[in-house]
PDB file of N, CA and C in Angstrom:
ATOM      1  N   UNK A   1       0.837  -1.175   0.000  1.00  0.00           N
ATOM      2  CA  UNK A   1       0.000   0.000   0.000  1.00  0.00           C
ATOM      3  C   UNK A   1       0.884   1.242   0.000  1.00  0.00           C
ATOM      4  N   UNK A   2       0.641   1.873  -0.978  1.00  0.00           N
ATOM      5  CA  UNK A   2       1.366   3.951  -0.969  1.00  0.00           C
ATOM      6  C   UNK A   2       0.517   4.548  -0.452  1.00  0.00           C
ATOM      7  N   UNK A   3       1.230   5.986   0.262  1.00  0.00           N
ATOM      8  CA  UNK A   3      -0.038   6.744   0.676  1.00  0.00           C
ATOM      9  C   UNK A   3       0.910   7.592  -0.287  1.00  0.00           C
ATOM     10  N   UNK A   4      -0.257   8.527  -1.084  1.00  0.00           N
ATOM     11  CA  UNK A   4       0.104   9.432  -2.004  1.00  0.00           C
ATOM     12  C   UNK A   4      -0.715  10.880  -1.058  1.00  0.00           C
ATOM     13  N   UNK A   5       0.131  11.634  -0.572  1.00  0.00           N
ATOM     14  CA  UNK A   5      -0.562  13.245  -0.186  1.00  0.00           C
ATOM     15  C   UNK A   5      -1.029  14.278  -1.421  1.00  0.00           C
ATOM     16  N   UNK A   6      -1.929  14.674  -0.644  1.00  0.00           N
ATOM     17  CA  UNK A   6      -3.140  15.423  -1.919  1.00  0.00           C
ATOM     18  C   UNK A   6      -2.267  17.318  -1.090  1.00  0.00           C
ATOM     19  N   UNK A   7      -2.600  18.067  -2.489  1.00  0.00           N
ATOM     20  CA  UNK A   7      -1.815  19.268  -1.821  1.00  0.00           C
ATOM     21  C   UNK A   7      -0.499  19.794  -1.396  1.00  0.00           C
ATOM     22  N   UNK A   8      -0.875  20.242  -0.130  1.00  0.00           N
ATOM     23  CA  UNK A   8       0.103  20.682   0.378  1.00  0.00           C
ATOM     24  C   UNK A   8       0.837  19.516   1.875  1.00  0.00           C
ATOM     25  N   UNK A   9       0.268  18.366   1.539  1.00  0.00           N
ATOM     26  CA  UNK A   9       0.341  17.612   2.745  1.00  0.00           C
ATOM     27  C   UNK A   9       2.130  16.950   2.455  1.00  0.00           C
ATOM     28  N   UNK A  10       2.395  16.332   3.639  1.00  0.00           N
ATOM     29  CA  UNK A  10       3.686  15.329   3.317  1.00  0.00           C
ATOM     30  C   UNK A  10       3.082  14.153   4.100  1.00  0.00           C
ATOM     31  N   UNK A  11       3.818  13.445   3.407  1.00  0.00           N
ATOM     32  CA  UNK A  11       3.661  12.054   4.738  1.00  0.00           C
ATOM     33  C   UNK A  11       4.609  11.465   5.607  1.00  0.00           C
ATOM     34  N   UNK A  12       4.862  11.328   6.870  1.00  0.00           N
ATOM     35  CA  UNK A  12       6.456  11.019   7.518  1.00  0.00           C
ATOM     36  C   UNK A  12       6.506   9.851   8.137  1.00  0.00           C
ATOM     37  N   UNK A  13       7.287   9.067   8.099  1.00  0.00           N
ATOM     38  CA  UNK A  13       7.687   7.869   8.994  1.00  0.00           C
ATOM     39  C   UNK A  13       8.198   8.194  10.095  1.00  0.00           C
ATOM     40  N   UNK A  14       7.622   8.146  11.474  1.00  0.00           N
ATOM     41  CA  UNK A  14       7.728   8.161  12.575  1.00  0.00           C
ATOM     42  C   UNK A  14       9.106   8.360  13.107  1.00  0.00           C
ATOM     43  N   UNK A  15      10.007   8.553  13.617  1.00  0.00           N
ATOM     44  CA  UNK A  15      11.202   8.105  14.323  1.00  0.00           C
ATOM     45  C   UNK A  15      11.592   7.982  15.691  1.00  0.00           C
ATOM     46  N   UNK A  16      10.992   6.948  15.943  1.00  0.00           N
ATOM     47  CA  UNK A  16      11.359   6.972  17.613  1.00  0.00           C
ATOM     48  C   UNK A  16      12.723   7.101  18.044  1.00  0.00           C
ATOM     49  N   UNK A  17      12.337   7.507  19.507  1.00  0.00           N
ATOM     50  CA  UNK A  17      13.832   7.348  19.568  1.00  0.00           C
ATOM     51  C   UNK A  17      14.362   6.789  20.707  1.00  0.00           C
ATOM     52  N   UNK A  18      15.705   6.420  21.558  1.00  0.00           N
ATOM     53  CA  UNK A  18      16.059   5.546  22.552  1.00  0.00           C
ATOM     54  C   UNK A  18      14.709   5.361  23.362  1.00  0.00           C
ATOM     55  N   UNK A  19      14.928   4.241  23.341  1.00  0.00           N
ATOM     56  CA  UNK A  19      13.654   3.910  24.767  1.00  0.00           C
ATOM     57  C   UNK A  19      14.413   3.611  26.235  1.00  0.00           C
ATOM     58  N   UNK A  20      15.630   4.292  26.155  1.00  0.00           N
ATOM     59  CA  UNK A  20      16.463   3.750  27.443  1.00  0.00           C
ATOM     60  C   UNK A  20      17.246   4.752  27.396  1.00  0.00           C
ATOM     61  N   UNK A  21      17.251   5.596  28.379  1.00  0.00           N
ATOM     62  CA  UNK A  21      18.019   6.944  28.737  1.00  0.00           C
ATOM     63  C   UNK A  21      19.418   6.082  28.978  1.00  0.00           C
ATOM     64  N   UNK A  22      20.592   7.283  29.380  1.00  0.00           N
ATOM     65  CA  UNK A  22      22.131   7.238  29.276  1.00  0.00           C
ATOM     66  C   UNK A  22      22.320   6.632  30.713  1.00  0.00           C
ATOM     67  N   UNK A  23      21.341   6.742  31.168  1.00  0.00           N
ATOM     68  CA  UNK A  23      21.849   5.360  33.023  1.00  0.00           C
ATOM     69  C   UNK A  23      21.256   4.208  32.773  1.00  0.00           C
ATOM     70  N   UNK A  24      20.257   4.033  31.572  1.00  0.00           N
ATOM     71  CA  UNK A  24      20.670   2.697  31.673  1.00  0.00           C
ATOM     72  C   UNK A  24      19.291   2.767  31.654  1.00  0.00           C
ATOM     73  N   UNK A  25      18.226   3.010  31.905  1.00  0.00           N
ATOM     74  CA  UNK A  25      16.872   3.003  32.547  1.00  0.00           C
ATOM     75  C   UNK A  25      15.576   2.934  31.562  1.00  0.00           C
ATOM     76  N   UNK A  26      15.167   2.193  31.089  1.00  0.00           N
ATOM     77  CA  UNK A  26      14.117   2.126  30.311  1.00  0.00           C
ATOM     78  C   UNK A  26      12.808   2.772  30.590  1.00  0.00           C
ATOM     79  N   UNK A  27      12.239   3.420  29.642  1.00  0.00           N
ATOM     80  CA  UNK A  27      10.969   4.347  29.915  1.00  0.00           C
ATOM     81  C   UNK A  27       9.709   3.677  29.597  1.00  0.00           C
ATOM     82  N   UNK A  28       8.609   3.409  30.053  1.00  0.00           N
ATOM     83  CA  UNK A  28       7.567   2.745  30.080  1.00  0.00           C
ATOM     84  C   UNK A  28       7.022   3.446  28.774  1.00  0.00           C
ATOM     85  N   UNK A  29       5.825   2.943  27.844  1.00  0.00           N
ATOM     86  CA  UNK A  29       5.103   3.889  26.725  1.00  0.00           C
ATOM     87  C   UNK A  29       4.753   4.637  27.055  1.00  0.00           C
ATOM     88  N   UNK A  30       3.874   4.613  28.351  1.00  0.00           N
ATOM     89  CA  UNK A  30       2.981   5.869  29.371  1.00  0.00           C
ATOM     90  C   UNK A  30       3.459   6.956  29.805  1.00  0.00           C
ATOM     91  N   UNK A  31       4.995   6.646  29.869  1.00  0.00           N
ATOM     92  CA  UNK A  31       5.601   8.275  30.067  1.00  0.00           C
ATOM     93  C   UNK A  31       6.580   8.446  29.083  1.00  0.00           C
ATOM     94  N   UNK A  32       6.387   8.038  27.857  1.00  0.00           N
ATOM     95  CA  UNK A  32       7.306   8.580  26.777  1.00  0.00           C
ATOM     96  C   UNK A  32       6.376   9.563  26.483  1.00  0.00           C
ATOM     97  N   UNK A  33       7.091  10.803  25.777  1.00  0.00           N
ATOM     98  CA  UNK A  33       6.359  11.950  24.791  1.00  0.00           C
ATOM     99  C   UNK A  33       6.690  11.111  23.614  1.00  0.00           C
ATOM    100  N   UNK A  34       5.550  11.444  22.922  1.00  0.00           N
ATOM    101  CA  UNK A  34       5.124  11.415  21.491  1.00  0.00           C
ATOM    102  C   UNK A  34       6.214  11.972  20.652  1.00  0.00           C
ATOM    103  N   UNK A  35       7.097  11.346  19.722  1.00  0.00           N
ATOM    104  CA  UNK A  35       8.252  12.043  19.323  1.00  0.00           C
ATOM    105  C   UNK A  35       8.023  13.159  18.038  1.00  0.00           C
ATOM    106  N   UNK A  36       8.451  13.945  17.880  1.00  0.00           N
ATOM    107  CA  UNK A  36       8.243  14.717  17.163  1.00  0.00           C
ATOM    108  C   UNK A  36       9.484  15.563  15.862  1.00  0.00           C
ATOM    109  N   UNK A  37      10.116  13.851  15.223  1.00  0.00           N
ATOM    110  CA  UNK A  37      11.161  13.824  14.438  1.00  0.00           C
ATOM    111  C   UNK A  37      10.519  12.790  13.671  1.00  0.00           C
ATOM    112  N   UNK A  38      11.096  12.762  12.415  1.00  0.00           N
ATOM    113  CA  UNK A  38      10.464  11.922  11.189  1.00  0.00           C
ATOM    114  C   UNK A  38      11.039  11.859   9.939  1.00  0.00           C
ATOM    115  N   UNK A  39      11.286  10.833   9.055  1.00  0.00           N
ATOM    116  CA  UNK A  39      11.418  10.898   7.814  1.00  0.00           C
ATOM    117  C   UNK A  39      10.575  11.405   6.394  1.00  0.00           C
ATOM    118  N   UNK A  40      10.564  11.987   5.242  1.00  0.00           N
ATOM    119  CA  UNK A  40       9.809  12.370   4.516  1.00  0.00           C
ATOM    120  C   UNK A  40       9.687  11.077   3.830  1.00  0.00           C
ATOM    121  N   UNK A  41       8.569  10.822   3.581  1.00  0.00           N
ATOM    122  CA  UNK A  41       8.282   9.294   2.487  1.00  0.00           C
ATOM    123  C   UNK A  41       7.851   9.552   1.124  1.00  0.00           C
ATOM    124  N   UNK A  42       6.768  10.947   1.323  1.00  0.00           N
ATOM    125  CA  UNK A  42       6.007  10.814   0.132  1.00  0.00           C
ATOM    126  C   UNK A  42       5.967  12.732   0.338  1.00  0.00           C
ATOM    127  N   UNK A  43       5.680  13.440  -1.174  1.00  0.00           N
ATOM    128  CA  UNK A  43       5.518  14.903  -0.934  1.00  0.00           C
ATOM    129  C   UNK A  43       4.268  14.891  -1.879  1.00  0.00           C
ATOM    130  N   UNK A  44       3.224  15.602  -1.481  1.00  0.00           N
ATOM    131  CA  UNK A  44       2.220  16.060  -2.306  1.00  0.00           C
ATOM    132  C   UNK A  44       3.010  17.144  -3.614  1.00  0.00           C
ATOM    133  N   UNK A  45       1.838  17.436  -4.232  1.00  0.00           N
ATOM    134  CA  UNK A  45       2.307  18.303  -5.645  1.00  0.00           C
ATOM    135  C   UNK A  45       2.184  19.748  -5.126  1.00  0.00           C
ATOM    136  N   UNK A  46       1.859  20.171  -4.010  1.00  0.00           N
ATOM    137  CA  UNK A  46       1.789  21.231  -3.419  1.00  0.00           C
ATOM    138  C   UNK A  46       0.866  22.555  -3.727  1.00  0.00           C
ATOM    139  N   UNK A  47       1.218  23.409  -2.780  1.00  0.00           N
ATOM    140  CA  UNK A  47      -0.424  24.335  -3.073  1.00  0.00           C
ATOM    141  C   UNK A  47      -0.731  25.405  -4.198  1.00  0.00           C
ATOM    142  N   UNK A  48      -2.115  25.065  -4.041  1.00  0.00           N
ATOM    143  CA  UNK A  48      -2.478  25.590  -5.490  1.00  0.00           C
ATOM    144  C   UNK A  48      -2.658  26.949  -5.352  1.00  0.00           C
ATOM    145  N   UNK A  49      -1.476  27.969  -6.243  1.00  0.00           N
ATOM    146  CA  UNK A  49      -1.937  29.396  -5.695  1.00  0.00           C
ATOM    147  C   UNK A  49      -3.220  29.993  -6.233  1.00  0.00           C
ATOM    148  N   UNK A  50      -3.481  31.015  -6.252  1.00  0.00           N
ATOM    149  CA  UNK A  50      -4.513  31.876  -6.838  1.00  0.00           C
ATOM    150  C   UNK A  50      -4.372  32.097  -8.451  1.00  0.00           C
ATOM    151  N   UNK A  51      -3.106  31.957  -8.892  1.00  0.00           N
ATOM    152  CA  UNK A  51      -2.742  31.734 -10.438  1.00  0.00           C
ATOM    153  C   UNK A  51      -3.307  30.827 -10.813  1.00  0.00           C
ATOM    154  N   UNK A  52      -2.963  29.947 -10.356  1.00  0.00           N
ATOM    155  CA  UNK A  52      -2.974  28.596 -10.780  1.00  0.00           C
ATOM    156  C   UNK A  52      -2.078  27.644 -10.881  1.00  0.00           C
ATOM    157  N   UNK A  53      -0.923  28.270 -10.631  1.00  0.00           N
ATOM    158  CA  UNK A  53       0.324  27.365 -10.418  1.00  0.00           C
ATOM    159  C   UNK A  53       0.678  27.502  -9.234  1.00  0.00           C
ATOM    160  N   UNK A  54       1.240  25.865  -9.083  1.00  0.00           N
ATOM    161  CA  UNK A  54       1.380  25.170  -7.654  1.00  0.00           C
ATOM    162  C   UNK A  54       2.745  25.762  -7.241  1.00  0.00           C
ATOM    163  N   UNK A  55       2.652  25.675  -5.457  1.00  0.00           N
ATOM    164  CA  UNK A  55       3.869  26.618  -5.090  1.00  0.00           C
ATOM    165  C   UNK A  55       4.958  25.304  -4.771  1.00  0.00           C
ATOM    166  N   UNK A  56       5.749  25.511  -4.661  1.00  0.00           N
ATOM    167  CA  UNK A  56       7.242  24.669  -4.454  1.00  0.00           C
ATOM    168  C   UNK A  56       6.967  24.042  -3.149  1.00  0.00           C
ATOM    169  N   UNK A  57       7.648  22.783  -2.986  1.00  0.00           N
ATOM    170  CA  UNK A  57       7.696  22.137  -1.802  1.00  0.00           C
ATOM    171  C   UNK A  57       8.848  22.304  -0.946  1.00  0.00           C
ATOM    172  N   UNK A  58       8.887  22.824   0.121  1.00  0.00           N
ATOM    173  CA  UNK A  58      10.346  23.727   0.906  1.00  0.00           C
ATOM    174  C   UNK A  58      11.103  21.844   1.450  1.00  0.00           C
ATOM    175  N   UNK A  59      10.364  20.735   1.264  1.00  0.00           N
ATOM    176  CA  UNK A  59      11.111  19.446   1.669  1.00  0.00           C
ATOM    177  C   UNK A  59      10.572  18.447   0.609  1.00  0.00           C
ATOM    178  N   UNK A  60      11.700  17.325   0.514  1.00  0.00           N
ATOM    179  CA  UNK A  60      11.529  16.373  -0.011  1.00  0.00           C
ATOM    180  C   UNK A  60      11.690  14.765   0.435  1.00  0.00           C
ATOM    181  N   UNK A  61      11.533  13.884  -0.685  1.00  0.00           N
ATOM    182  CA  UNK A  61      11.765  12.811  -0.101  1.00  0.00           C
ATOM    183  C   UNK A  61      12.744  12.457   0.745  1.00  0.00           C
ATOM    184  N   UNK A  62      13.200  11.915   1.910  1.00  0.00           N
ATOM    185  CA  UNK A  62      14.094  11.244   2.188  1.00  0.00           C
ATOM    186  C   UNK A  62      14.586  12.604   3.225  1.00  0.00           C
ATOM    187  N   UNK A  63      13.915  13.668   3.256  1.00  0.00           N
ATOM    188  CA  UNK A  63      14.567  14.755   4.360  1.00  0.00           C
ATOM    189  C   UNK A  63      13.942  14.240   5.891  1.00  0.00           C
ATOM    190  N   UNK A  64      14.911  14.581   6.748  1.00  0.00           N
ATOM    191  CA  UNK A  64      14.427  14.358   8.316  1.00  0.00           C
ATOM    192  C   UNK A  64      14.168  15.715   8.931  1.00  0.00           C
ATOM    193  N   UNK A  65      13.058  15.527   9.594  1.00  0.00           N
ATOM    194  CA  UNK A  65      12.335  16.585   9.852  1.00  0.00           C
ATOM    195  C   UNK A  65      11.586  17.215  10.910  1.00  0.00           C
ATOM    196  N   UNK A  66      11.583  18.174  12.152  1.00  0.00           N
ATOM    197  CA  UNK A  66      10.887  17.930  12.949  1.00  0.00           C
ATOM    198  C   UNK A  66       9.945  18.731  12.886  1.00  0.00           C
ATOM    199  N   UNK A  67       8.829  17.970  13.456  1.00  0.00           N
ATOM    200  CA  UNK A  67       7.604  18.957  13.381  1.00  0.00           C
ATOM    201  C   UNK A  67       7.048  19.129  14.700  1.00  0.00           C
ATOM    202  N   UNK A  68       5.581  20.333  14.523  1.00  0.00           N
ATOM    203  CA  UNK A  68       4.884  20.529  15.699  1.00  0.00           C
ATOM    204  C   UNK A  68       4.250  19.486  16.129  1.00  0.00           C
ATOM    205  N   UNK A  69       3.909  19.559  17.311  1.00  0.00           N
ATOM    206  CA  UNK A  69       4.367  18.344  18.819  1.00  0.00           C
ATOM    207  C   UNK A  69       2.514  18.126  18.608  1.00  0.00           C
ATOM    208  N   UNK A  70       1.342  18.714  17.933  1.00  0.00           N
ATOM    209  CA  UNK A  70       0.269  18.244  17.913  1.00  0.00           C
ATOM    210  C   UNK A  70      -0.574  18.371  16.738  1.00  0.00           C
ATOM    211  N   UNK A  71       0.397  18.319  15.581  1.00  0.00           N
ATOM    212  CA  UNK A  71       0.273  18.017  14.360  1.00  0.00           C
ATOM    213  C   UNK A  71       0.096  17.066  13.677  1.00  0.00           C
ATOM    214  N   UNK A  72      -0.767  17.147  12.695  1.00  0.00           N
ATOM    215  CA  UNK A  72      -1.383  16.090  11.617  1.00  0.00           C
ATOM    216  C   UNK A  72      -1.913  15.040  12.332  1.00  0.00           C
ATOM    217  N   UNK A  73      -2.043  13.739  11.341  1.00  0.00           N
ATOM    218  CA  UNK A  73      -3.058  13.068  11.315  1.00  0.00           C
ATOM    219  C   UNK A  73      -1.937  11.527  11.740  1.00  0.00           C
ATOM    220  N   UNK A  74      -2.172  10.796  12.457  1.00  0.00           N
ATOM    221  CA  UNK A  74      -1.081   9.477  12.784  1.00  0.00           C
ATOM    222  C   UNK A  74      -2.324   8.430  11.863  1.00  0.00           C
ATOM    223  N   UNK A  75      -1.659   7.721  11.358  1.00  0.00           N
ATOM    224  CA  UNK A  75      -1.743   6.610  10.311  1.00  0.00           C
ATOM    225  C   UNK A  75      -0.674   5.326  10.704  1.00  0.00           C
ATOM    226  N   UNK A  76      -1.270   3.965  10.845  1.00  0.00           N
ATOM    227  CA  UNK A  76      -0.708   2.696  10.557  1.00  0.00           C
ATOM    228  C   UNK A  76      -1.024   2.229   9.280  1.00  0.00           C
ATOM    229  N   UNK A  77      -0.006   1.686   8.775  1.00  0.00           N
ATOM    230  CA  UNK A  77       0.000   0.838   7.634  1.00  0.00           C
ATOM    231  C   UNK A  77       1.204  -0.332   7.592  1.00  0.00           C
ATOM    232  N   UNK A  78       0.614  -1.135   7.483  1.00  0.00           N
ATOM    233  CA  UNK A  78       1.106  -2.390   7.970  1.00  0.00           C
ATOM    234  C   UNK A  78       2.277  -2.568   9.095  1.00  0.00           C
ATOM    235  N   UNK A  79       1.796  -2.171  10.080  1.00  0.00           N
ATOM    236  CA  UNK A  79       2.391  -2.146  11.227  1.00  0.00           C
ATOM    237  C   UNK A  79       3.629  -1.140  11.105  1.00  0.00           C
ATOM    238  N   UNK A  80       3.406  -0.028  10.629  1.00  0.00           N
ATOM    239  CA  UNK A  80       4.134   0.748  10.460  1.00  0.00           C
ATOM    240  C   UNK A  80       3.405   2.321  10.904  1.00  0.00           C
ATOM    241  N   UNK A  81       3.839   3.272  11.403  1.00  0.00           N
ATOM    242  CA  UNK A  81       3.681   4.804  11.984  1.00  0.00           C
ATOM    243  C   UNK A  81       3.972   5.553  11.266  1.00  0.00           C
ATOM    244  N   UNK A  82       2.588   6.082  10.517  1.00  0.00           N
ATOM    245  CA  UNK A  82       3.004   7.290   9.654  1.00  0.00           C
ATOM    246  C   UNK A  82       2.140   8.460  10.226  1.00  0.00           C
ATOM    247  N   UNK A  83       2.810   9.483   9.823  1.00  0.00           N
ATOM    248  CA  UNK A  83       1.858  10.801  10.353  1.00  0.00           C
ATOM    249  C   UNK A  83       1.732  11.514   8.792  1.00  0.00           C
ATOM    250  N   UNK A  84       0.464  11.861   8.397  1.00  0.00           N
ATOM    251  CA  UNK A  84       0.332  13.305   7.168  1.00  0.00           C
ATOM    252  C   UNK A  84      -0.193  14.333   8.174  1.00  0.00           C
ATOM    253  N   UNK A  85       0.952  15.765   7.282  1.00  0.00           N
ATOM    254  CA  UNK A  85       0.763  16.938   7.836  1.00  0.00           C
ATOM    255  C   UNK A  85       0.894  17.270   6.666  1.00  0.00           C
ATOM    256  N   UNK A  86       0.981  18.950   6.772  1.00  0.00           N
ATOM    257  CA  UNK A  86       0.596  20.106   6.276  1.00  0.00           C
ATOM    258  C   UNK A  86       1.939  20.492   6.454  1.00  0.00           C
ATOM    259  N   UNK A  87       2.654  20.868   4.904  1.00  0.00           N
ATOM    260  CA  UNK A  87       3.862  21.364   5.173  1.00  0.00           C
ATOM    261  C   UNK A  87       4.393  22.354   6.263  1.00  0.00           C
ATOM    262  N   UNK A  88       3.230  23.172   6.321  1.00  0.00           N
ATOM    263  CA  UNK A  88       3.322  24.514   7.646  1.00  0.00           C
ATOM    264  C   UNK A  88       4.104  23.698   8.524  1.00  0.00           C
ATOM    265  N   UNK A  89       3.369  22.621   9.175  1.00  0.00           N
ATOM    266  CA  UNK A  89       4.067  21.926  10.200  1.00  0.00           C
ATOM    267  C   UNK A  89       4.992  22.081  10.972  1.00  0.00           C
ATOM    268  N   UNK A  90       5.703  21.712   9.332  1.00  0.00           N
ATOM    269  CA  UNK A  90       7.278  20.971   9.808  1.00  0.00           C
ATOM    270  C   UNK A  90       8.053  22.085  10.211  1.00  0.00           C
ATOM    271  N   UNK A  91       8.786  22.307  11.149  1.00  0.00           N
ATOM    272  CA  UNK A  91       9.640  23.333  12.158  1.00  0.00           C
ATOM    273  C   UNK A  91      10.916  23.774  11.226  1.00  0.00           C
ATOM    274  N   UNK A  92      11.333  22.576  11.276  1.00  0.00           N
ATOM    275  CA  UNK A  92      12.861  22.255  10.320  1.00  0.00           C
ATOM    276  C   UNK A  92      13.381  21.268   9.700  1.00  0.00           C
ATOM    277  N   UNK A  93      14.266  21.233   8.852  1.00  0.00           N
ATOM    278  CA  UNK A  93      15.066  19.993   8.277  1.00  0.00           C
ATOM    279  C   UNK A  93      15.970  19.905   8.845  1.00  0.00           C
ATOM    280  N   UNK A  94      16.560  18.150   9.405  1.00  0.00           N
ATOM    281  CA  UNK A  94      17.724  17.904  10.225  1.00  0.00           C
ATOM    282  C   UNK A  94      18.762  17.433   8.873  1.00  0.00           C
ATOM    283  N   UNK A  95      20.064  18.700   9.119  1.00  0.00           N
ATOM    284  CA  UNK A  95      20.581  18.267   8.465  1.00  0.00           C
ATOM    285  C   UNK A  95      22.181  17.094   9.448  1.00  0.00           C
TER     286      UNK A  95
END
């Protein structure tokens, strides 16, 4: 299954991250935060101006990215964590 984004959306693969802090100590799910770093998978064709021509996408495939902490939409697909957002979103690219 592809998820193809309509617009201005992206779609990101999740990136968790250590589940075991630097002493050693593993964190239960219940008190992890929701991470808010991700891979780009898929980029919509982006937004449609008032011309009529679509505006540029500021990220692409394969960029890592963090976004706002209560953004978009979380999606499984085959046991996999995807989130679609709204380019606005995304904060920054990790380079």
């Amino acid at each position: 299954m592809t998820l193809k984004p309509l617009g201005d959306r992206i779609v990101i693969k999740v990136i968790d991250d250590a589940e075991k802090t630097q002493g050693g100590i593993f964190i239960p799910d219940s008190a992890k935060e929701k991470p808010q770093k991700g891979e780009v998978v898929a980029v919509g064709p982006g937004k449609t101006l008032d011309s009529g021509n679509k505006e540029d996408m500021e990220v692409k495939v394969g960029d890592k990215v963090l976004y706002a902490k209560y953004s978009g939409t979380d999606v499984k697909v085959e046991n996999v964590e995807y989130k679609i957002l709204s380019v606005k979103d995304v904060l920054a690219i990790i380079e």
